[in-house]
N, C-alpha and C. Protein backbone atom coordinates (compact mmCIF):
# COMPACT_ATOMS: atom_id res chain seq x y z
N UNK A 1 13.32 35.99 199.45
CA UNK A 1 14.51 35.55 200.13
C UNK A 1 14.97 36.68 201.06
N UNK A 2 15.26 36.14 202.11
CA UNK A 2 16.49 36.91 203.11
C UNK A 2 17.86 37.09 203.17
N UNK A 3 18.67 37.84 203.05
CA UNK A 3 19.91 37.91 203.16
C UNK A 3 19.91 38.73 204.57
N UNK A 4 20.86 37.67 205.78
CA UNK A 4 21.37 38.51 206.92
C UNK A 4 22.70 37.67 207.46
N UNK A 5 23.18 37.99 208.02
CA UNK A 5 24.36 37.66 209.07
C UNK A 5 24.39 36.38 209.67
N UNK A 6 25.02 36.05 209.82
CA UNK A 6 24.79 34.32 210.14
C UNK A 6 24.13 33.84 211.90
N UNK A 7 24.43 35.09 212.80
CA UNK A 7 23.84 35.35 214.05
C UNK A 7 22.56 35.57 213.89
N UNK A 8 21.85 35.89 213.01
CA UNK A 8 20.60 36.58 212.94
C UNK A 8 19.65 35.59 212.27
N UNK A 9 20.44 34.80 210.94
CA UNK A 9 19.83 33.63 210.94
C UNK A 9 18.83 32.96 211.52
N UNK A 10 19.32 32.09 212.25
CA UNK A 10 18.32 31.34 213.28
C UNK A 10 16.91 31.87 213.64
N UNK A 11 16.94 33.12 214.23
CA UNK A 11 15.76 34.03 214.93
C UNK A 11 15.33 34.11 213.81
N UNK A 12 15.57 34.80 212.55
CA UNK A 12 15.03 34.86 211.15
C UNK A 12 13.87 33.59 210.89
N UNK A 13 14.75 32.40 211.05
CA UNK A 13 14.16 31.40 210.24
C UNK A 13 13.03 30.85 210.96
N UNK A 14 13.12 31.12 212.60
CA UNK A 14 11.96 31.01 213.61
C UNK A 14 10.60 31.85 213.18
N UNK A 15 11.38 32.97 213.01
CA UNK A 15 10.40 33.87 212.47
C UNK A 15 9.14 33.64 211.93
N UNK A 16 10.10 33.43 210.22
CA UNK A 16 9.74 32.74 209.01
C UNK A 16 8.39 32.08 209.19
N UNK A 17 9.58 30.78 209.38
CA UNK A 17 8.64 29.46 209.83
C UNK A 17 7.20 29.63 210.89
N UNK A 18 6.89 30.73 211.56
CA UNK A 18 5.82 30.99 212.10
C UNK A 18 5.46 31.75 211.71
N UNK A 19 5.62 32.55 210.75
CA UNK A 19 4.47 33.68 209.83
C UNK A 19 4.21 32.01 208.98
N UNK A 20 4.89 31.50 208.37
CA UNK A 20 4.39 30.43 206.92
C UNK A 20 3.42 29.73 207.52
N UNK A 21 3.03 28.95 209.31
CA UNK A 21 2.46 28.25 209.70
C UNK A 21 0.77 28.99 209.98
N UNK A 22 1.12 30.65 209.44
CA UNK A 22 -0.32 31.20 209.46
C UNK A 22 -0.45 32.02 208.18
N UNK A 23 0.48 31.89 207.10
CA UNK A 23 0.00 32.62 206.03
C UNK A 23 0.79 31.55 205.17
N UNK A 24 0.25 30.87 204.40
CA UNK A 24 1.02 29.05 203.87
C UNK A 24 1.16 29.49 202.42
N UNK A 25 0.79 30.67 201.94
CA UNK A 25 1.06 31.28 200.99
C UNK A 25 2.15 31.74 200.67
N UNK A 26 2.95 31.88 201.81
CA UNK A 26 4.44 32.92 201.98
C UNK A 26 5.41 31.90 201.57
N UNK A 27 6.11 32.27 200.83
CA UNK A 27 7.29 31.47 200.30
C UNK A 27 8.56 32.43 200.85
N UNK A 28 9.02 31.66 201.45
CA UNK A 28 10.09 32.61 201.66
C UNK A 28 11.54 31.73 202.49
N UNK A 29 12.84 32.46 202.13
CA UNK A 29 14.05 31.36 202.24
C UNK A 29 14.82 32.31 203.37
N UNK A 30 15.51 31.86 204.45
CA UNK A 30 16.47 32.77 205.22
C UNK A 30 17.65 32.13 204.51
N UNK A 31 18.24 33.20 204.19
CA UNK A 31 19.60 32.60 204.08
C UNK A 31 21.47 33.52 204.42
N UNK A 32 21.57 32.98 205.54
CA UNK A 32 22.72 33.59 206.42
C UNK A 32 23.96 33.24 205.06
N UNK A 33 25.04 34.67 205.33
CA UNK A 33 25.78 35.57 204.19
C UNK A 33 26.83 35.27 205.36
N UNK A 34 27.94 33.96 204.84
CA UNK A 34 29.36 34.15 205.41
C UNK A 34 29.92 35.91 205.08
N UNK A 35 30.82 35.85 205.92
CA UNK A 35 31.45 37.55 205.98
C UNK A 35 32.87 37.00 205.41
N UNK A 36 33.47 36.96 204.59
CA UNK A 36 34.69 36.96 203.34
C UNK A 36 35.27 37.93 203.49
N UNK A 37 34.75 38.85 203.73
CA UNK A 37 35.20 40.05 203.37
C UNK A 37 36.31 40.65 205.18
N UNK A 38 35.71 40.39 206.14
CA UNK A 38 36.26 40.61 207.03
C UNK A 38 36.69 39.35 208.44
N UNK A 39 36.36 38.27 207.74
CA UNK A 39 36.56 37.01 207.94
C UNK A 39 35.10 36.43 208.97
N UNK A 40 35.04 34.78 208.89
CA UNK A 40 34.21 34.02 208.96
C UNK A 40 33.53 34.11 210.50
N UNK A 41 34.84 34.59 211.30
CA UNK A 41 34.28 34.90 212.34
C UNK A 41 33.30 36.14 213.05
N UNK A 42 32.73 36.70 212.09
CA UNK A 42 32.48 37.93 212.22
C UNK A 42 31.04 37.70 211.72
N UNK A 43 29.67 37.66 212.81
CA UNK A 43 28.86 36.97 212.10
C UNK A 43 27.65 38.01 211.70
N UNK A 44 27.95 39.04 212.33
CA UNK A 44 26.68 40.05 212.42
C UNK A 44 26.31 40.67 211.13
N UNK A 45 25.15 41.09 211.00
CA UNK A 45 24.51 41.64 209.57
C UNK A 45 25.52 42.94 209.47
N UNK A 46 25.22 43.67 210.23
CA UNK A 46 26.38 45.24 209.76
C UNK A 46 27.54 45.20 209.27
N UNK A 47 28.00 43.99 209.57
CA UNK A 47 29.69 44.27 208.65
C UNK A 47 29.63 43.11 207.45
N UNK A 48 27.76 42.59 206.88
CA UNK A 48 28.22 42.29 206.00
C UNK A 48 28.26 42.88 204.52
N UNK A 49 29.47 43.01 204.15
CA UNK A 49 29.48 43.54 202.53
C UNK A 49 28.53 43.28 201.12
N UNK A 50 28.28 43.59 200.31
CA UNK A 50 27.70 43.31 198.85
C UNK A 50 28.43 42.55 198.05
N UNK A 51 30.29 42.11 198.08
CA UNK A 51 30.56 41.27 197.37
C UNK A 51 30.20 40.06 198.00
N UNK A 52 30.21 39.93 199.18
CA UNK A 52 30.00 38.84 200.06
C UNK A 52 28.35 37.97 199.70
N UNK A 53 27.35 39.39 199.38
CA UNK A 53 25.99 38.57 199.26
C UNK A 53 26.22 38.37 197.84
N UNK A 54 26.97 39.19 197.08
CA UNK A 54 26.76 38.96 195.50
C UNK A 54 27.61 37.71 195.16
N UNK A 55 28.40 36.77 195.75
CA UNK A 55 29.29 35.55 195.43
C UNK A 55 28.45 35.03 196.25
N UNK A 56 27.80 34.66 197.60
CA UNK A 56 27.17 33.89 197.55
C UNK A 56 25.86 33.19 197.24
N UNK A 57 24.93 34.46 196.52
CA UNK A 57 24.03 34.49 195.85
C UNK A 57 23.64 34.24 194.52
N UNK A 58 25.11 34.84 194.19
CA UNK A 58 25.38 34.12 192.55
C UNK A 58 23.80 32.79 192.02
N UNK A 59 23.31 33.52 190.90
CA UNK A 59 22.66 32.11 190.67
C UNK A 59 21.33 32.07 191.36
N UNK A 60 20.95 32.56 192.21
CA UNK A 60 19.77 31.95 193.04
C UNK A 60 18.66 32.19 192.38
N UNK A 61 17.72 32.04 192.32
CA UNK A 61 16.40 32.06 191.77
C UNK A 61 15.40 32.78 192.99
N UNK A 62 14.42 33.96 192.99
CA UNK A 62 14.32 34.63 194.00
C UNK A 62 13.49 36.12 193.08
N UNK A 63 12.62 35.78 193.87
CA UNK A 63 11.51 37.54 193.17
C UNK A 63 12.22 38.43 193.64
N UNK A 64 13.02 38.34 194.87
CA UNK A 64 13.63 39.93 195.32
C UNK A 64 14.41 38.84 196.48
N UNK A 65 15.50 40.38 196.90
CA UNK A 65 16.14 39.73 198.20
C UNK A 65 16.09 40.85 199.03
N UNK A 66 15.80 40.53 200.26
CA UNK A 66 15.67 41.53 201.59
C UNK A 66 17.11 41.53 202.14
N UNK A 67 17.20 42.67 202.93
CA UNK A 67 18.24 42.46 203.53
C UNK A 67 18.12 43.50 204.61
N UNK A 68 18.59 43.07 205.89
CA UNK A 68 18.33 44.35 207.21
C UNK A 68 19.12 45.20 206.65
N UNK A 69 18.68 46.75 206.88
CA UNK A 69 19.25 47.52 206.32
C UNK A 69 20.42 48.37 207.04
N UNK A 70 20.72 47.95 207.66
CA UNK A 70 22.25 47.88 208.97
C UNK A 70 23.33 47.25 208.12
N UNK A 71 23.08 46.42 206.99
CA UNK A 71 24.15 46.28 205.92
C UNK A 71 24.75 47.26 205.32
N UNK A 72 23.88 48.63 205.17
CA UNK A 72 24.48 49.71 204.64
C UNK A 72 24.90 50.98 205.44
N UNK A 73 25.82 51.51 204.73
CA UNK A 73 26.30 52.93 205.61
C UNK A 73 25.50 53.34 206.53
N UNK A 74 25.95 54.72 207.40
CA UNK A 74 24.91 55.31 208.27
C UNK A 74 24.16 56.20 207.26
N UNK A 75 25.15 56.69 205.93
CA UNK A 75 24.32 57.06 204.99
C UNK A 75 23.19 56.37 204.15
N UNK A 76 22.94 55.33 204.26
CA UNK A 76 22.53 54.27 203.68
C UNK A 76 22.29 54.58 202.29
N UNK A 77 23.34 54.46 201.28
CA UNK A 77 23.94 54.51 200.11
C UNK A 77 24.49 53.85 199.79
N UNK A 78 25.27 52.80 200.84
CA UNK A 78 25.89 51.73 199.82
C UNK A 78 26.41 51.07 201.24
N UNK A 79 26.74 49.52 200.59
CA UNK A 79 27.36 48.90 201.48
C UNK A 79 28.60 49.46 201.80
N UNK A 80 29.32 48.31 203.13
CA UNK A 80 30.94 48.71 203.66
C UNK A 80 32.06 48.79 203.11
N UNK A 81 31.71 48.16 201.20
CA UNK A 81 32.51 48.10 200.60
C UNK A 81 32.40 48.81 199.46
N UNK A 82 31.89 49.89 199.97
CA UNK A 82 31.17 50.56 198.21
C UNK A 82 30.14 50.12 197.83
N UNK A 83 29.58 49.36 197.30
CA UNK A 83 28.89 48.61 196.40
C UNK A 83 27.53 49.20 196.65
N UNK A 84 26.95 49.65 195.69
CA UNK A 84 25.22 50.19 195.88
C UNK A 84 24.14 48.98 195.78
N UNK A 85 22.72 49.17 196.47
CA UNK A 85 22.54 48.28 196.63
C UNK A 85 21.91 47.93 194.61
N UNK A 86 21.94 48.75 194.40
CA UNK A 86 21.69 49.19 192.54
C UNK A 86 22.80 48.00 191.90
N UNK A 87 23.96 48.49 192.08
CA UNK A 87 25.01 47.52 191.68
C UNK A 87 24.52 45.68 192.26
N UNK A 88 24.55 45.88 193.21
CA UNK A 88 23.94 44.35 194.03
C UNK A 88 23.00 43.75 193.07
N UNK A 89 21.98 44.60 193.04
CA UNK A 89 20.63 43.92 191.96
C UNK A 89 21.11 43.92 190.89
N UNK A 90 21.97 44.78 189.80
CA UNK A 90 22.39 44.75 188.75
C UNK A 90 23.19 43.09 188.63
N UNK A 91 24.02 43.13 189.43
CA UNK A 91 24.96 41.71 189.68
C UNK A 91 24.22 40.24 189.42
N UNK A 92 23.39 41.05 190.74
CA UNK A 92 21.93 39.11 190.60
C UNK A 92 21.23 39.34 189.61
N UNK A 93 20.59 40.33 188.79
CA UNK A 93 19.92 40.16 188.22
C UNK A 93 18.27 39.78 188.73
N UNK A 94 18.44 40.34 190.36
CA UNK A 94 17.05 40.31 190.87
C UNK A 94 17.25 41.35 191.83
N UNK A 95 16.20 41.98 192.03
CA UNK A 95 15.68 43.39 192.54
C UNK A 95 15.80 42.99 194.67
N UNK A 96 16.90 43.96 195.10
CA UNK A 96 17.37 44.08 196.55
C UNK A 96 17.02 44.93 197.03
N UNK A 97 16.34 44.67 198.39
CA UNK A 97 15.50 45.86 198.83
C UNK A 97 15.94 45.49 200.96
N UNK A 98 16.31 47.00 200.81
CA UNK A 98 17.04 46.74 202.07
C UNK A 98 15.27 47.23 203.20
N UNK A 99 15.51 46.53 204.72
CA UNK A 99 14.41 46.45 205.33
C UNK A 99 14.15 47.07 206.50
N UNK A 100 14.04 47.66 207.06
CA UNK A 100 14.35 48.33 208.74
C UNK A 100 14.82 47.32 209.12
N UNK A 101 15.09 47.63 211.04
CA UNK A 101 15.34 46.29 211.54
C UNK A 101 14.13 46.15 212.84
N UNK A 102 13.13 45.99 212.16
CA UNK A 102 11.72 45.68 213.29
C UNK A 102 10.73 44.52 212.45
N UNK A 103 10.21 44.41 213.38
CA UNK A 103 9.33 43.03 212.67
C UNK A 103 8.23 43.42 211.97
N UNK A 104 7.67 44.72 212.53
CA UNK A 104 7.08 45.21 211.45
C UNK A 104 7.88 45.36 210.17
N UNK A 105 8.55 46.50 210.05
CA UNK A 105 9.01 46.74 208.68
C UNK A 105 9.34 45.40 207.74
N UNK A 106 9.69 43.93 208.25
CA UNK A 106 9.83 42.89 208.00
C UNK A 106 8.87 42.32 207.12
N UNK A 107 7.49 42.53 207.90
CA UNK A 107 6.32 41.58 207.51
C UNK A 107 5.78 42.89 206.26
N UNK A 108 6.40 44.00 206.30
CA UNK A 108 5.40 44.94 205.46
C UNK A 108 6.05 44.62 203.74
N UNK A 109 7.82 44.10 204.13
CA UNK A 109 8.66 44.00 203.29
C UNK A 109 8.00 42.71 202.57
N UNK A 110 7.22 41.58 203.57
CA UNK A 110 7.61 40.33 202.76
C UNK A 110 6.36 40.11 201.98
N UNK A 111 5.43 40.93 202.13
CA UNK A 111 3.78 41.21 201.66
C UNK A 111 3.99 42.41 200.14
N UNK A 112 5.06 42.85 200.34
CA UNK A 112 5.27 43.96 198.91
C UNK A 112 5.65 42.99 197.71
């Protein structure tokens, strides 16, 4: 699974959907993260928070979740709201692994 910004979405799921149409093996879900935290209008991956993916993720079923890694500090230690991405996986109960933001680092992420 993907976790990104609701702008980023779309291009994501284009993506997706054309790696799956040449590797049919790839299972894989985009799924755009309303921003709660700094309101709905605000659609970009960087300002989205960890309570935000952890309430709407609640529950999901998922070997791991990606996430561009522009979600976290410039330290990249934790999201905008505190939250490590440790805490995040602790929460779901499935292992979060933040991703560059290139299409390589993408495809290297979704093959690990």
């Amino acid at each position: 699974m993907i976790a990104t910004g609701r702008l980023a979405a779309p291009l994501l799921q284009e993506l997706v959907d054309e790696a799956q149409k040449k590797w049919h093996n790839l299972n894989v879900t985009v799924t755009p993260i309303r921003n709660d935290f700094f309101g709905e209008t605000i659609t970009v991956a960087g300002l989205v928070t960890g309570q935000d993916i952890a309430a709407q993720l609640k529950g999901v079923a998922a070997d791991k979740i990606l996430f561009p890694d522009s979600m976290l500090r410039r330290e990249g230690d934790c999201f905008l709201d505190d939250m490590t991405p440790d805490e995040l996986s602790e929460q779901l109960g499935i292992p979060v692994c933040p991703v560059g933001c290139d299409g390589a680092d993408l495809l290297d992420a979704l093959w690990q």
